[in-house]
PDB file of N, CA and C in Angstrom:
ATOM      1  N   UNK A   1       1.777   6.127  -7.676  1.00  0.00           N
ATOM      2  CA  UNK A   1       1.651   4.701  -7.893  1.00  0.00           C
ATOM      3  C   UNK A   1       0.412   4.154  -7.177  1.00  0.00           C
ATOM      4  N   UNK A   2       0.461   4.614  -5.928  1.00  0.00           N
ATOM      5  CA  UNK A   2      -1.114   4.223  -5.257  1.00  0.00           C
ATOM      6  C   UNK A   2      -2.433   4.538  -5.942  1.00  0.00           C
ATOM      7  N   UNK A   3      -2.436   5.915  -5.971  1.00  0.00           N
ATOM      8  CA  UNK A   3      -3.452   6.761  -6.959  1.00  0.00           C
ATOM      9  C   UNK A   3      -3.617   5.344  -7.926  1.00  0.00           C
ATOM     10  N   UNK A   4      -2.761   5.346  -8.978  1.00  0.00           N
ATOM     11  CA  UNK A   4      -3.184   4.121 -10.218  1.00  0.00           C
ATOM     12  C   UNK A   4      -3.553   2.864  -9.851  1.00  0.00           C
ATOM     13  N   UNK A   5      -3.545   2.526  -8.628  1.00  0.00           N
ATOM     14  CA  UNK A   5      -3.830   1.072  -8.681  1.00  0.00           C
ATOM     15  C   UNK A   5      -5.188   0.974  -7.962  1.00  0.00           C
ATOM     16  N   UNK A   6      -6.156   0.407  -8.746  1.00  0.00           N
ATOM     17  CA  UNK A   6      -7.099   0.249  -8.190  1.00  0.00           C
ATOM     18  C   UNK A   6      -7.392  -0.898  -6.731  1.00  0.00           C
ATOM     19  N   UNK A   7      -6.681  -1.883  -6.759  1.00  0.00           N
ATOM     20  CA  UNK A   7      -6.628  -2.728  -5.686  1.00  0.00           C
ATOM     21  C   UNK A   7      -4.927  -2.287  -4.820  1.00  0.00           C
ATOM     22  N   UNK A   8      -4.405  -1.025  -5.022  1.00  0.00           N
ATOM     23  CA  UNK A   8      -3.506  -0.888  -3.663  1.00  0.00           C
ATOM     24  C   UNK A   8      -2.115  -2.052  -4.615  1.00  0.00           C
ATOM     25  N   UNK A   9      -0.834  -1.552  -3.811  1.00  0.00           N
ATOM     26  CA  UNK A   9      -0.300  -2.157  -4.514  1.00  0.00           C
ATOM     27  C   UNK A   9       0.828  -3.082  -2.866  1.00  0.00           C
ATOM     28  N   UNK A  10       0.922  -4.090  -3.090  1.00  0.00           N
ATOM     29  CA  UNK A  10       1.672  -5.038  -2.117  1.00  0.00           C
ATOM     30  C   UNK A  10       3.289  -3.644  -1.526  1.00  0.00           C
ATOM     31  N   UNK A  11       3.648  -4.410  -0.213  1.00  0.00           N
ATOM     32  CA  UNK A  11       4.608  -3.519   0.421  1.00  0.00           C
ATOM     33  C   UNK A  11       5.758  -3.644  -0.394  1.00  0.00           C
ATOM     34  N   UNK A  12       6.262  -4.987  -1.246  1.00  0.00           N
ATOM     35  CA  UNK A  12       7.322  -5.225  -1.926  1.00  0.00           C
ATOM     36  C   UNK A  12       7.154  -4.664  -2.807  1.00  0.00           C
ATOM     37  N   UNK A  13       6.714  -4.469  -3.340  1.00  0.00           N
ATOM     38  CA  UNK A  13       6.314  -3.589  -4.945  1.00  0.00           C
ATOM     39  C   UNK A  13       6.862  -2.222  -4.735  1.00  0.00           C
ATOM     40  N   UNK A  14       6.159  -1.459  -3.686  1.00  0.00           N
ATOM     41  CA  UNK A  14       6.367  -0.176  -3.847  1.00  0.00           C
ATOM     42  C   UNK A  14       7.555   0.185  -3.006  1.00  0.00           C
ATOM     43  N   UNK A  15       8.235  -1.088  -1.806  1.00  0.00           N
ATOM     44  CA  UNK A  15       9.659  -0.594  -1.570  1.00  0.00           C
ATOM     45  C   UNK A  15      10.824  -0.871  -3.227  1.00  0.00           C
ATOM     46  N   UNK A  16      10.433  -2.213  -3.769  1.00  0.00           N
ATOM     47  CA  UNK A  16      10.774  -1.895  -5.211  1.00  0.00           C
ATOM     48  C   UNK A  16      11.164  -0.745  -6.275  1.00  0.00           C
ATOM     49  N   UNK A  17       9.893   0.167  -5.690  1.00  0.00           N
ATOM     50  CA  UNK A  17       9.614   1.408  -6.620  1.00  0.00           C
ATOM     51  C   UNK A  17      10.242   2.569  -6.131  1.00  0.00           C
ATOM     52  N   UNK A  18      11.070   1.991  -4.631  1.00  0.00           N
ATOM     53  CA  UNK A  18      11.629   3.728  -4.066  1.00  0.00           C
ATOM     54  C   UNK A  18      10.811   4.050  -2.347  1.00  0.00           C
ATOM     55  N   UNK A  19       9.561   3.579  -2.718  1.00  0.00           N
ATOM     56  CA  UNK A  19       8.823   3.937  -1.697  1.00  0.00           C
ATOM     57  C   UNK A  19       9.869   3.281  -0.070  1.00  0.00           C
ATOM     58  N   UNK A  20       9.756   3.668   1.042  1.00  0.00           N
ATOM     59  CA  UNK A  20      10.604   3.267   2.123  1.00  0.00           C
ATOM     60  C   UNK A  20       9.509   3.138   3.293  1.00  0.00           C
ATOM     61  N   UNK A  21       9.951   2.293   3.947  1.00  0.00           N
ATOM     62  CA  UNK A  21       8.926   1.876   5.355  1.00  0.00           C
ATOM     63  C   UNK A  21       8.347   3.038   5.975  1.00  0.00           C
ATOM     64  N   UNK A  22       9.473   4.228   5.937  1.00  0.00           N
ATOM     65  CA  UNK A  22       8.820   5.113   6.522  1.00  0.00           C
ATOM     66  C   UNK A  22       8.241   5.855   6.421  1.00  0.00           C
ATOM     67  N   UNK A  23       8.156   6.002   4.849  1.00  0.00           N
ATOM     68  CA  UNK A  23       6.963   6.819   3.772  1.00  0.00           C
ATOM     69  C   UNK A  23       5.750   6.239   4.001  1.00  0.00           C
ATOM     70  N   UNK A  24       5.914   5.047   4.474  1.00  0.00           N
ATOM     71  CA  UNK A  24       4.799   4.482   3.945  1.00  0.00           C
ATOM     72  C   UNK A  24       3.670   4.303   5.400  1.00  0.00           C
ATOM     73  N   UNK A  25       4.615   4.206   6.850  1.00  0.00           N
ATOM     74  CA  UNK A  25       3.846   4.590   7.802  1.00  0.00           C
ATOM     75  C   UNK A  25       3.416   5.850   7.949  1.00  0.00           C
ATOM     76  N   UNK A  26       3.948   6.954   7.143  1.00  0.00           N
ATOM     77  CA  UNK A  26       3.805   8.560   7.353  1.00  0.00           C
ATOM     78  C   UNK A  26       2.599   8.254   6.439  1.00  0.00           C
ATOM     79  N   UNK A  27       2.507   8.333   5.675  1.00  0.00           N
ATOM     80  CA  UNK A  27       1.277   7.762   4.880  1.00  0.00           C
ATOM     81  C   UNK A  27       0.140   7.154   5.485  1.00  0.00           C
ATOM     82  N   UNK A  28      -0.032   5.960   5.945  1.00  0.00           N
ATOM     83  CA  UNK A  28      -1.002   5.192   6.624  1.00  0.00           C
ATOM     84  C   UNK A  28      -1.375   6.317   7.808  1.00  0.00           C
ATOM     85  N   UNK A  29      -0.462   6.510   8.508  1.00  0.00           N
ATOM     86  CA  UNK A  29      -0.423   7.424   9.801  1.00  0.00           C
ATOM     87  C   UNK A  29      -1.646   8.708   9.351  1.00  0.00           C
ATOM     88  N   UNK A  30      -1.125   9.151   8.847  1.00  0.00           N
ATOM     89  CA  UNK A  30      -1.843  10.302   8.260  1.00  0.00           C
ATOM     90  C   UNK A  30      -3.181  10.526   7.766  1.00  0.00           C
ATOM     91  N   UNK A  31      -3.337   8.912   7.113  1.00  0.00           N
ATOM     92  CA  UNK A  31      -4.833   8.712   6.845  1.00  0.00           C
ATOM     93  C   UNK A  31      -4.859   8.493   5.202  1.00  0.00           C
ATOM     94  N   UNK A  32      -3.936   8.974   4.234  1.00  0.00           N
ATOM     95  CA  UNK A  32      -3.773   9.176   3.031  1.00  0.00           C
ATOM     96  C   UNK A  32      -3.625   7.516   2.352  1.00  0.00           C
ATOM     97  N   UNK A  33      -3.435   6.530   3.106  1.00  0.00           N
ATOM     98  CA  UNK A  33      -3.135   5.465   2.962  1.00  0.00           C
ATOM     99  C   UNK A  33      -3.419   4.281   3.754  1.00  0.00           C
ATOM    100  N   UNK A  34      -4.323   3.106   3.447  1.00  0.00           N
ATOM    101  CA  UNK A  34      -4.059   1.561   4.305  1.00  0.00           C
ATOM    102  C   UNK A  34      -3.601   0.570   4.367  1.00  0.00           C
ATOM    103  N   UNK A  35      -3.148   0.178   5.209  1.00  0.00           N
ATOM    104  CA  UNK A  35      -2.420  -1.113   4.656  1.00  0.00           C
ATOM    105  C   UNK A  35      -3.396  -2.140   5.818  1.00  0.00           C
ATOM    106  N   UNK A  36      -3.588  -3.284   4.949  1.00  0.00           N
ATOM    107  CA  UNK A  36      -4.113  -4.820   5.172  1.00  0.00           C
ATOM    108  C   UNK A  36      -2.908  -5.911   5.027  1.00  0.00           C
ATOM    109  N   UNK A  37      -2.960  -6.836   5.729  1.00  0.00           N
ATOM    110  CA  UNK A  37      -2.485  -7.901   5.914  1.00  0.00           C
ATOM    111  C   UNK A  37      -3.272  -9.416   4.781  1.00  0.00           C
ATOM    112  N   UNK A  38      -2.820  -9.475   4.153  1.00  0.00           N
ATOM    113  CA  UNK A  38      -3.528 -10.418   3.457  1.00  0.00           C
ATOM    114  C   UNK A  38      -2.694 -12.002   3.160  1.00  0.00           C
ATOM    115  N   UNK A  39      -3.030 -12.953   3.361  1.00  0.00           N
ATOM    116  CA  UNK A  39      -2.481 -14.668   3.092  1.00  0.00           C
ATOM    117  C   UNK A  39      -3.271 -14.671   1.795  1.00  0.00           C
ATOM    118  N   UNK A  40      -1.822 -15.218   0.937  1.00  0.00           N
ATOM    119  CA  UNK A  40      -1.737 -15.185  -0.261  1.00  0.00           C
ATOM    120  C   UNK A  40      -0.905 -16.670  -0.676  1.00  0.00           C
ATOM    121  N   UNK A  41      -1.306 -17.668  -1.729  1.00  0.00           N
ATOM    122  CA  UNK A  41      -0.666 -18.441  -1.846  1.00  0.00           C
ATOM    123  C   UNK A  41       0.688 -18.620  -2.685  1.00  0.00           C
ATOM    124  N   UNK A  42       1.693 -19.095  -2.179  1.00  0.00           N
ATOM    125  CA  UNK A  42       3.011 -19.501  -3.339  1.00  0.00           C
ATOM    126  C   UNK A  42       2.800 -20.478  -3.307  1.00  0.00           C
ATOM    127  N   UNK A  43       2.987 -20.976  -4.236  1.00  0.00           N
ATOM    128  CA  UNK A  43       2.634 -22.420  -4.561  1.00  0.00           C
ATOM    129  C   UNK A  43       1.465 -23.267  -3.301  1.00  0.00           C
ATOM    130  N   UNK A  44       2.314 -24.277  -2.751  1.00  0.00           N
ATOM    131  CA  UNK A  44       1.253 -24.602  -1.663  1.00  0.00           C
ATOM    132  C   UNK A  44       1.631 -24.021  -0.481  1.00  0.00           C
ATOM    133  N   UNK A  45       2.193 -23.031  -0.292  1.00  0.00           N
ATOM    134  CA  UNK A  45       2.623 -22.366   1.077  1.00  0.00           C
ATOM    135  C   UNK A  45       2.223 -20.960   1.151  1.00  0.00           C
ATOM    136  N   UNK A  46       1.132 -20.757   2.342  1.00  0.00           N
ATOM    137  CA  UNK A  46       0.618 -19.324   2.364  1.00  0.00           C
ATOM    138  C   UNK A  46       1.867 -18.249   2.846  1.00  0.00           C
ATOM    139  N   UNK A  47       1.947 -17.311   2.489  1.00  0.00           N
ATOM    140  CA  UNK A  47       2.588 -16.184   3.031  1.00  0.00           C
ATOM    141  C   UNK A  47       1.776 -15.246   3.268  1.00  0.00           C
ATOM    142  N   UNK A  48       2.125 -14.244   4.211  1.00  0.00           N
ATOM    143  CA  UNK A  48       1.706 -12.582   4.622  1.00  0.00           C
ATOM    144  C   UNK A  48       1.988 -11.863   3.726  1.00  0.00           C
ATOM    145  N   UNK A  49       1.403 -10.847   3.192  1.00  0.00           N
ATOM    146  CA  UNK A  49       1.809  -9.715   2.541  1.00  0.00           C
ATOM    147  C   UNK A  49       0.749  -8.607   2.755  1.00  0.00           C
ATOM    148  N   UNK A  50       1.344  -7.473   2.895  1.00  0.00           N
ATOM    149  CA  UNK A  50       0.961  -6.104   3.216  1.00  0.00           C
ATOM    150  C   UNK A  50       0.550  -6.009   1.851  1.00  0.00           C
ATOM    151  N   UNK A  51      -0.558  -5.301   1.717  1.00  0.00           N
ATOM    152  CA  UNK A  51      -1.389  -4.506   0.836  1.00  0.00           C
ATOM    153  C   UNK A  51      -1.512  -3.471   0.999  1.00  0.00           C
ATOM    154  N   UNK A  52      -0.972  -1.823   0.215  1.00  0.00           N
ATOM    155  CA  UNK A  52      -1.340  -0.437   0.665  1.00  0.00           C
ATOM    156  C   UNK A  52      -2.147  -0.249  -0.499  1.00  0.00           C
ATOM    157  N   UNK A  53      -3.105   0.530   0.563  1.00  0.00           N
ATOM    158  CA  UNK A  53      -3.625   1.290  -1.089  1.00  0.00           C
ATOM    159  C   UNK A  53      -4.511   2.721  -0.500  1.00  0.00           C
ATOM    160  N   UNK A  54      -4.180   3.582  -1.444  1.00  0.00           N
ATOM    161  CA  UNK A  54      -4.749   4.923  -1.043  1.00  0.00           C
ATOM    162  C   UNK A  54      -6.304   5.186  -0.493  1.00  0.00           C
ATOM    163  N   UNK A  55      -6.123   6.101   0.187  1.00  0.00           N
ATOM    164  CA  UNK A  55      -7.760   6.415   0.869  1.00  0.00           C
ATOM    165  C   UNK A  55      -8.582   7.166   0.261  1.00  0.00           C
ATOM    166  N   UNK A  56      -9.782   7.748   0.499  1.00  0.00           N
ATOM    167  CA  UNK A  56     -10.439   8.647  -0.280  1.00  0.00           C
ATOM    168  C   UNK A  56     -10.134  10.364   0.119  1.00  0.00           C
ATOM    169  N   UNK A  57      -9.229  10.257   1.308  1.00  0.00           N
ATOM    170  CA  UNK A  57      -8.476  11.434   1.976  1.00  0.00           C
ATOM    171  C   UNK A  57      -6.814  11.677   1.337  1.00  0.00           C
ATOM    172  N   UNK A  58      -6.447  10.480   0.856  1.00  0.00           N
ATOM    173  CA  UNK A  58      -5.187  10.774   0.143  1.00  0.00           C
ATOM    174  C   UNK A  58      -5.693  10.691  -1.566  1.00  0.00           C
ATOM    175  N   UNK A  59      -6.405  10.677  -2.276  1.00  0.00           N
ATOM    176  CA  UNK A  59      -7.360  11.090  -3.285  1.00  0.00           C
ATOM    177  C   UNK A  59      -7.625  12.774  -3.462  1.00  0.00           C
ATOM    178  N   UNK A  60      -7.821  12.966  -2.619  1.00  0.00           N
ATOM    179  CA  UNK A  60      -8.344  14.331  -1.665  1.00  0.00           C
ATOM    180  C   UNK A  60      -7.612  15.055  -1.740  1.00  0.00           C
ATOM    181  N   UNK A  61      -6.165  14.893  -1.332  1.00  0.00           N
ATOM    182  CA  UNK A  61      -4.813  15.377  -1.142  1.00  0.00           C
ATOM    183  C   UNK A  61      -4.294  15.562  -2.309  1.00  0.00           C
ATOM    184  N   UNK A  62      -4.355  14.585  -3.014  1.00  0.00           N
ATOM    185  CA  UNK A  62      -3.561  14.736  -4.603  1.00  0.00           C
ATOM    186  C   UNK A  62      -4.624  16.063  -5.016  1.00  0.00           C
ATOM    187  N   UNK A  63      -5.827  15.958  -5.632  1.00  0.00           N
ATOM    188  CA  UNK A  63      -6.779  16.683  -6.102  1.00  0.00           C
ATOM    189  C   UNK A  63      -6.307  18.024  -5.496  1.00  0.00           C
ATOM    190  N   UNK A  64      -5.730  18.410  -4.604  1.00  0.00           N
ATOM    191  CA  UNK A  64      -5.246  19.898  -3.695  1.00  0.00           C
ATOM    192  C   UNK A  64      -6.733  20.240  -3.005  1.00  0.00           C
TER     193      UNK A  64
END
């Protein structure tokens, strides 16, 4: 799912998809993955949301 998304896909999305907090720090941890903090608007009220999106080392990884 990372692989396909060119802009990384939000933390809700991919716990949505199965993915779990702790996949997802084993991931970042590792290097295969980043996550950003980004303010995003709902309506007129900003919220936080995590952005992951794969590295050019977890690219790397898939490729074997």
């Amino acid at each position: 799912m990372l692989a396909g998304s060119s802009h990384g896909c939000t933390e809700a999305i991919l716990l949505a998809h199965g993915f779990t907090i702790e996949m997802l720090i084993v991931l970042v941890r590792a290097g295969f993955a980043a996550a950003t903090l980004e303010i995003v608007q709902a309506g007129r009220r900003p919220i936080e949301v995590v952005r992951v999106g794969i590295t050019d080392a977890g690219r790397q990884a898939l490729d074997g």
